[in-house]
Protein backbone atom coordinates (compact mmCIF):
# COMPACT_ATOMS: atom_id res chain seq x y z
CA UNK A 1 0.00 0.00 0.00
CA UNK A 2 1.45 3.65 -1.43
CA UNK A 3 0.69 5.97 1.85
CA UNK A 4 2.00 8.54 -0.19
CA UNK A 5 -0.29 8.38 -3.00
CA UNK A 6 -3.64 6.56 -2.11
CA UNK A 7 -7.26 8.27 -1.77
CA UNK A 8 -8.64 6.83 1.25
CA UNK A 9 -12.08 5.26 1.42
CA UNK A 10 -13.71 2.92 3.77
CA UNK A 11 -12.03 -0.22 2.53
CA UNK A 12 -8.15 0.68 2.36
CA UNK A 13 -8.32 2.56 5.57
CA UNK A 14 -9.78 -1.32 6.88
CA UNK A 15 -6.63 -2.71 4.66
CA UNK A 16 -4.57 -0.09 6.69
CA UNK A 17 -5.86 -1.44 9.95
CA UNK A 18 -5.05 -5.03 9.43
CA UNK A 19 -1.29 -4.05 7.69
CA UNK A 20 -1.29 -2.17 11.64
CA UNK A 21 -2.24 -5.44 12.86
CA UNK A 22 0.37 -7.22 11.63
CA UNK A 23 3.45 -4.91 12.78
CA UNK A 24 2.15 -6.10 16.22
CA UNK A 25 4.92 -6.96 19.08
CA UNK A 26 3.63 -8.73 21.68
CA UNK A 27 6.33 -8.28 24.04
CA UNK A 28 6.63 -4.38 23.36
CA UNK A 29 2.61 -4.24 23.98
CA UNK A 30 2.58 -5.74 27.13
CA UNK A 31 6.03 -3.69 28.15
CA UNK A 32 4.38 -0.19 26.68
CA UNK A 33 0.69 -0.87 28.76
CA UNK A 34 2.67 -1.42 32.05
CA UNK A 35 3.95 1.92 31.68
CA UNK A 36 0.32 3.41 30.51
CA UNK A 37 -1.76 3.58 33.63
CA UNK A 38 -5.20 4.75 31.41
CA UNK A 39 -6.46 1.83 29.77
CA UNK A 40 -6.32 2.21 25.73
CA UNK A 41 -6.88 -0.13 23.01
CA UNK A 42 -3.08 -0.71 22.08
CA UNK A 43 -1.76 -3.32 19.17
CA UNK A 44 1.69 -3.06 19.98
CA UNK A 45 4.06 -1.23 17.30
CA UNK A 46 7.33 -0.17 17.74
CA UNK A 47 7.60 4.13 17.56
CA UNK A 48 10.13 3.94 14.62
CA UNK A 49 7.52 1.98 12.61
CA UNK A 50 5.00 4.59 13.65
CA UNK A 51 6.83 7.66 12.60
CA UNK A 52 7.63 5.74 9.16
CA UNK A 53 4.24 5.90 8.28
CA UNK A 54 3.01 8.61 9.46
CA UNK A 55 5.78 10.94 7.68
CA UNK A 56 4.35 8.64 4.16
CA UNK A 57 0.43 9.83 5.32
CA UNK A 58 1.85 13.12 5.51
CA UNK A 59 2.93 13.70 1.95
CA UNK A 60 -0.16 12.12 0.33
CA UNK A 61 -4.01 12.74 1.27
CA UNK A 62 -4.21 13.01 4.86
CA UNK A 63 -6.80 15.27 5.27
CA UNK A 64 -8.61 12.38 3.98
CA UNK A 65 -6.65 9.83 6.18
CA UNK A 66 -7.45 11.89 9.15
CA UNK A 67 -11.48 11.52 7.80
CA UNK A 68 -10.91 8.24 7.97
CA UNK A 69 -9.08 7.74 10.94
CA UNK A 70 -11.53 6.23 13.98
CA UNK A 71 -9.01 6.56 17.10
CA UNK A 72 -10.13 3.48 18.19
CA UNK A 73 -6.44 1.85 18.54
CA UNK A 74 -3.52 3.97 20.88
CA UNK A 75 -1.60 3.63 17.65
CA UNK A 76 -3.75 5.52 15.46
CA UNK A 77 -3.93 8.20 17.70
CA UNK A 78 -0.25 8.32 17.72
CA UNK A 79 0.20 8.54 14.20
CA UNK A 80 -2.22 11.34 13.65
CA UNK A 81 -0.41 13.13 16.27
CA UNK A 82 3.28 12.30 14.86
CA UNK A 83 1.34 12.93 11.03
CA UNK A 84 1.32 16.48 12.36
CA UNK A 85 5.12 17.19 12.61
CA UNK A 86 6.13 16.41 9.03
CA UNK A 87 3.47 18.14 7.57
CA UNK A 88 4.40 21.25 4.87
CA UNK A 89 2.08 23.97 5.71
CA UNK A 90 1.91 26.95 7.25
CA UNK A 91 2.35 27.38 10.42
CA UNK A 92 -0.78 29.16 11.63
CA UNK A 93 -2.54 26.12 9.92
CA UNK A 94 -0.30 23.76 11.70
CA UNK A 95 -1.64 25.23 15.01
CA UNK A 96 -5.37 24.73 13.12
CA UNK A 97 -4.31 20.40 13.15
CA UNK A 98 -2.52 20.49 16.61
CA UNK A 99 -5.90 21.94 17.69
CA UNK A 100 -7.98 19.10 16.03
CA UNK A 101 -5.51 16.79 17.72
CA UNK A 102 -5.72 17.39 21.24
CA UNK A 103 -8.88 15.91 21.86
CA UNK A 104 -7.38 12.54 21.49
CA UNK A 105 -4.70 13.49 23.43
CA UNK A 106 -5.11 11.83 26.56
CA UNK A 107 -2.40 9.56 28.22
CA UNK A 108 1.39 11.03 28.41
CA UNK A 109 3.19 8.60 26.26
CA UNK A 110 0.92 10.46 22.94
CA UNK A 111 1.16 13.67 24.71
CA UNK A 112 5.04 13.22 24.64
CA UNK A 113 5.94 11.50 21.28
CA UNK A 114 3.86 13.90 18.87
CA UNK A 115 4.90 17.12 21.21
CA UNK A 116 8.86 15.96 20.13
CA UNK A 117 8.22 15.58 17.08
CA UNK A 118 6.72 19.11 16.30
CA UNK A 119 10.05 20.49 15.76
CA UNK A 120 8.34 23.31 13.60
CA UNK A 121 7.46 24.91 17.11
CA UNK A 122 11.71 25.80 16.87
CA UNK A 123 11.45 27.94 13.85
CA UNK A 124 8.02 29.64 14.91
CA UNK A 125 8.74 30.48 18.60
CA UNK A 126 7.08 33.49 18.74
CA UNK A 127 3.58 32.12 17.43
CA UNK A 128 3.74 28.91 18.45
CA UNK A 129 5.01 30.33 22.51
CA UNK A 130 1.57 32.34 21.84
CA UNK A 131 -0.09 29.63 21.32
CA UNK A 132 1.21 27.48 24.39
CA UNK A 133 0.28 30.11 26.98
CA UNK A 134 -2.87 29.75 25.94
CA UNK A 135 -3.11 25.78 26.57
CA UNK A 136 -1.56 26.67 30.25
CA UNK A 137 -4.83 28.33 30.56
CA UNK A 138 -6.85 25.55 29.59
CA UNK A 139 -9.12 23.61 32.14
CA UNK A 140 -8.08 19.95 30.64
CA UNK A 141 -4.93 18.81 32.17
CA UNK A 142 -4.20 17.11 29.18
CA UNK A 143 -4.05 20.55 27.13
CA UNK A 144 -1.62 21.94 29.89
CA UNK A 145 0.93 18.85 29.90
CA UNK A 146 0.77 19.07 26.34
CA UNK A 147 1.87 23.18 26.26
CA UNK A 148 4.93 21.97 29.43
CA UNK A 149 6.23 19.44 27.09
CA UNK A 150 6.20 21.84 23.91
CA UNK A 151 8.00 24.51 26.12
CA UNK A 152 10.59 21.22 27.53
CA UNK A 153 11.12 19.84 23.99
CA UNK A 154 11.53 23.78 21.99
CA UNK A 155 12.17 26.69 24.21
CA UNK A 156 14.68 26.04 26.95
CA UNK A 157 17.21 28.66 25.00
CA UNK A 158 18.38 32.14 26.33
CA UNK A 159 14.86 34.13 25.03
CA UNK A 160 12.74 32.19 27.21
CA UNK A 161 14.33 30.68 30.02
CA UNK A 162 13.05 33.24 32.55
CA UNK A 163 9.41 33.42 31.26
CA UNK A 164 9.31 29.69 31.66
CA UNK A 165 10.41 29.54 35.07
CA UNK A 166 7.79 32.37 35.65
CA UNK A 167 5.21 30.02 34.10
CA UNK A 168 6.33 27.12 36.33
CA UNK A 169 5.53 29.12 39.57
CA UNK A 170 1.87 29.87 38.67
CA UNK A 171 -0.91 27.40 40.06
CA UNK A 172 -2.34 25.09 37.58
CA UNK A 173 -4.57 21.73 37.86
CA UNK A 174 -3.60 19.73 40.26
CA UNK A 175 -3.19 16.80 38.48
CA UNK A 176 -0.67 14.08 38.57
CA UNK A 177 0.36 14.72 34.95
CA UNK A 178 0.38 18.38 35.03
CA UNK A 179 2.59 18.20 38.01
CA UNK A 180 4.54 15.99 36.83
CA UNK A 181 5.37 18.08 33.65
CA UNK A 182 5.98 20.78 35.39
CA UNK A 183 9.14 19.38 37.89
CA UNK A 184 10.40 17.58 34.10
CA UNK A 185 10.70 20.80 33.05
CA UNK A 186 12.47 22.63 35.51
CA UNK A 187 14.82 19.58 35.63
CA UNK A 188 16.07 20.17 32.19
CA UNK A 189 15.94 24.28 32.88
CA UNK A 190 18.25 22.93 35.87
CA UNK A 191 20.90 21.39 33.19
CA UNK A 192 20.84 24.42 30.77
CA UNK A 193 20.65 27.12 33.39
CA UNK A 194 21.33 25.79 36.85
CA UNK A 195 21.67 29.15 38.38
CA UNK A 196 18.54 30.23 37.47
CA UNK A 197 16.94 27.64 38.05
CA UNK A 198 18.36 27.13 41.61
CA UNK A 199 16.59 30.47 42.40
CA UNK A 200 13.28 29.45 41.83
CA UNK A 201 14.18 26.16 44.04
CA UNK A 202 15.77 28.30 47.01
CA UNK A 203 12.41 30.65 46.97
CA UNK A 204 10.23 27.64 47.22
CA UNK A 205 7.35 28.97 45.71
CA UNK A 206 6.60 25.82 43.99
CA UNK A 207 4.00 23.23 45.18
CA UNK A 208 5.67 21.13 47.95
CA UNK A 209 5.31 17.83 45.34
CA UNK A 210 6.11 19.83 42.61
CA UNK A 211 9.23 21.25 44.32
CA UNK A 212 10.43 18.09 45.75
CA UNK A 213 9.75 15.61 42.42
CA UNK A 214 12.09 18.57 40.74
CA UNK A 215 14.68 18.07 43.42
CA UNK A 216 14.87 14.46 43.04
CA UNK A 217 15.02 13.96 39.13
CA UNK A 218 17.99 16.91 39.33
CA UNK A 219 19.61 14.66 41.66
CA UNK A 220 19.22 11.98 39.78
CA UNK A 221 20.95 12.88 36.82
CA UNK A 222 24.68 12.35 36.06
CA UNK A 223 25.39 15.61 35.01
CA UNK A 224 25.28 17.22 38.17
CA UNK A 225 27.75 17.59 40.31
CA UNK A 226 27.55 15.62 44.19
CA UNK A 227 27.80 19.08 45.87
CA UNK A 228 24.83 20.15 43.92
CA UNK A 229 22.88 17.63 44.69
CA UNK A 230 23.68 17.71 48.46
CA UNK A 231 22.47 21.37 48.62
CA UNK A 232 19.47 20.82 46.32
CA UNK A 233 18.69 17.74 49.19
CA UNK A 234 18.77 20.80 51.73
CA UNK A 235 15.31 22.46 50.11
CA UNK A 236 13.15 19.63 50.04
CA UNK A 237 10.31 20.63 51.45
């Protein structure tokens, strides 16, 4: 089957399913739903595989893929995601298809692969930054991990290092995700800009789980230094 150059109907998109079907790996499906507490409907393909074809539904049709698509299986929701990153257009229409995404974004290990792969977020920082405040204000937790992870995987450079610290210190769902996001990000931030970042630590203004789950994944990383993690240790809440 040409992803590249087929007109999707009814019948190849079933053809689709069962080529999906057999890319299964058992062992990687029962490894991948241990680490996926939400229960989804998951065949068991490698990411690799995934991103293959979703950068072939990307140069074809797949407006008409997407039409298609049912979201029934984890994996179809991923590749509509990861579709989204090799897509050609502009960028303010790319926003448009992240936007018809996020509904079906709901577990982290989606949230996570298809917010890597839009790398297009690099070149557009101002619009797409725009954008991502905008999902911090949203009332789905989903929507807020989702704008963390963009800010994680694109912007942790010299323009917006400060503003994203600022953004970590506001008060947002508390949910386990969201949280969660939130001390991953200031863990990298830590890497990049440790003296920064150690301010925002020292003034504690974080969430006591948020500030302590930041602690502990800077200490556990073996690029910083035993000193550093001793006096990180010492503002644990």
């Amino acid at each position: 089957m040409n992803l590249e150059t087929i007109t999707w109907n009814q019948k190849n998109y079933h053809d689709f399913t069962n080529d999906l079907l057999s890319l299964q790996d058992t062992s990687y499906q029962k490894f991948q739903a241990k680490l996926i507490l939400e229960k989804v409907n998951m065949i068991g393909i490698r990411l690799p595989l995934l991103h293959n074809l979703a950068k072939q539904i990307s140069r074809g049709a797949y407006q008409n893929y997407l039409n298609y698509n049912p979201h029934f299986y984890y994996e179809e929701i991923l590749i509509h995601g990861l579709i989204l990153g090799y897509l050609k257009i502009e960028f303010e229409k790319l926003l448009q298809e992240v936007e018809r995404f996020l509904p079906y974004n709901t577990n982290w290990a989606i949230n996570d692969s298809v917010c890597a792969n839009l790398k297009q977020f690099r070149k557009y920082q101002k619009e797409g930054f725009l954008w991502i405040t905008k999902r911090l204000k949203s009332s789905n937790p989903w929507d807020i991990r989702f704008g963390f992870i963009l800010l994680l995987d694109h912007y942790i450079n010299d323009q917006y290092i400060d503003i994203i610290l600022k953004l970590c210190c506001h008060t947002y769902i508390d949910h386990y995700y969201v949280n969660m996001a939130i001390a991953w990000l200031l863990s990298f931030c830590y890497i990049k800009y440790p003296d920064k970042t150690t301010k925002i630590i020292e003034k504690k203004q974080l969430s006591k789980w948020i500030q302590n789950k930041t602690i502990s994944k800077i200490r556990d990383s073996y690029r910083v230094s035993k000193d550093k993690k001793d006096y990180l240790k010492s503002l644990i809440k």
